[in-house]
Protein backbone atom coordinates (compact mmCIF):
# COMPACT_ATOMS: atom_id res chain seq x y z
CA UNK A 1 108.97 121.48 99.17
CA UNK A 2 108.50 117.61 99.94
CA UNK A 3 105.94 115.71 97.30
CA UNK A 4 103.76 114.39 100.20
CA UNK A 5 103.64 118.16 101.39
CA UNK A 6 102.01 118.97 97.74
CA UNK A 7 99.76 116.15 97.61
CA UNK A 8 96.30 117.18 97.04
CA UNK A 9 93.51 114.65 97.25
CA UNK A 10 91.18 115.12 94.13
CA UNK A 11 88.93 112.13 94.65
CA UNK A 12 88.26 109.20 97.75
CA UNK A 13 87.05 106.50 96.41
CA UNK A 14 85.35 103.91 99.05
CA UNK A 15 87.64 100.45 99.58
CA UNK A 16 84.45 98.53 99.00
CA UNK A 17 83.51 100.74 95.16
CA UNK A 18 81.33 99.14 92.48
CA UNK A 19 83.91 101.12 90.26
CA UNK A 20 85.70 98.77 87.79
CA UNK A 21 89.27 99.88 87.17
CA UNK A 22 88.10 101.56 83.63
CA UNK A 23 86.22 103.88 85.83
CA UNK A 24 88.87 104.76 88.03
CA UNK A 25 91.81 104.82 84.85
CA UNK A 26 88.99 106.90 83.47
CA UNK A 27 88.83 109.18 86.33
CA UNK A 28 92.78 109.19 86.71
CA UNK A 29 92.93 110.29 82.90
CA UNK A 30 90.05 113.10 83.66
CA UNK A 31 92.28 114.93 86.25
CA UNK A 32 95.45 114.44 84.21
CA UNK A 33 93.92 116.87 81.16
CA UNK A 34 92.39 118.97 84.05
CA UNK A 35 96.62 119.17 86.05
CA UNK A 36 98.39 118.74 83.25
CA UNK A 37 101.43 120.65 84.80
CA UNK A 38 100.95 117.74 87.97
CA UNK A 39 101.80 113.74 88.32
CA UNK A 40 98.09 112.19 88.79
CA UNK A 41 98.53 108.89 90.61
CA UNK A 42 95.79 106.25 93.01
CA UNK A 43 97.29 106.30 96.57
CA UNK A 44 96.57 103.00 97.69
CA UNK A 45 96.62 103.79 101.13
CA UNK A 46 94.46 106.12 100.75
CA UNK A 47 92.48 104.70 97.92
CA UNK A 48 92.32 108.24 96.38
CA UNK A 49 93.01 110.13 93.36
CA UNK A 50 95.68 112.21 93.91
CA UNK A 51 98.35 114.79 92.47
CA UNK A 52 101.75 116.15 93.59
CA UNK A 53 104.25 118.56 91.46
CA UNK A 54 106.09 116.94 88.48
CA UNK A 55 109.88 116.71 89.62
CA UNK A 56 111.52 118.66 87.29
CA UNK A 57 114.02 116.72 84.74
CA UNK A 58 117.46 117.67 85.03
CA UNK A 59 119.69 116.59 81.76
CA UNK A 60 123.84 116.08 82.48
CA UNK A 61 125.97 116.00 79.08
């Protein structure tokens, strides 16, 4: 499945927020402990909080 396909949208935040960038790190962090098993990232385009599926590390000896 492609990442954008599993991107959810957890939080919009409005381009013209009050929020200082602690907020938003500190909402960032909040769904992190909530998705642990996801990658929690801002879309900038989209100035959201958003998820996708952690790619899955593969190790070659």
């Amino acid at each position: 499945m492609d990442s954008l396909e599993d991107k959810i949208v957890h939080r919009k935040i409005g381009r013209n927020t009050n929020l200082t960038v602690k907020e938003i790190l500190d909402m960032v962090e909040e769904v992190r402990r909530q998705y642990p098993e996801r990658e929690v990232f801002f879309d900038g385009d989209e100035f959201a909080i958003c998820s996708r599926k952690k790619k899955k590390q593969v190790f070659t000896v």
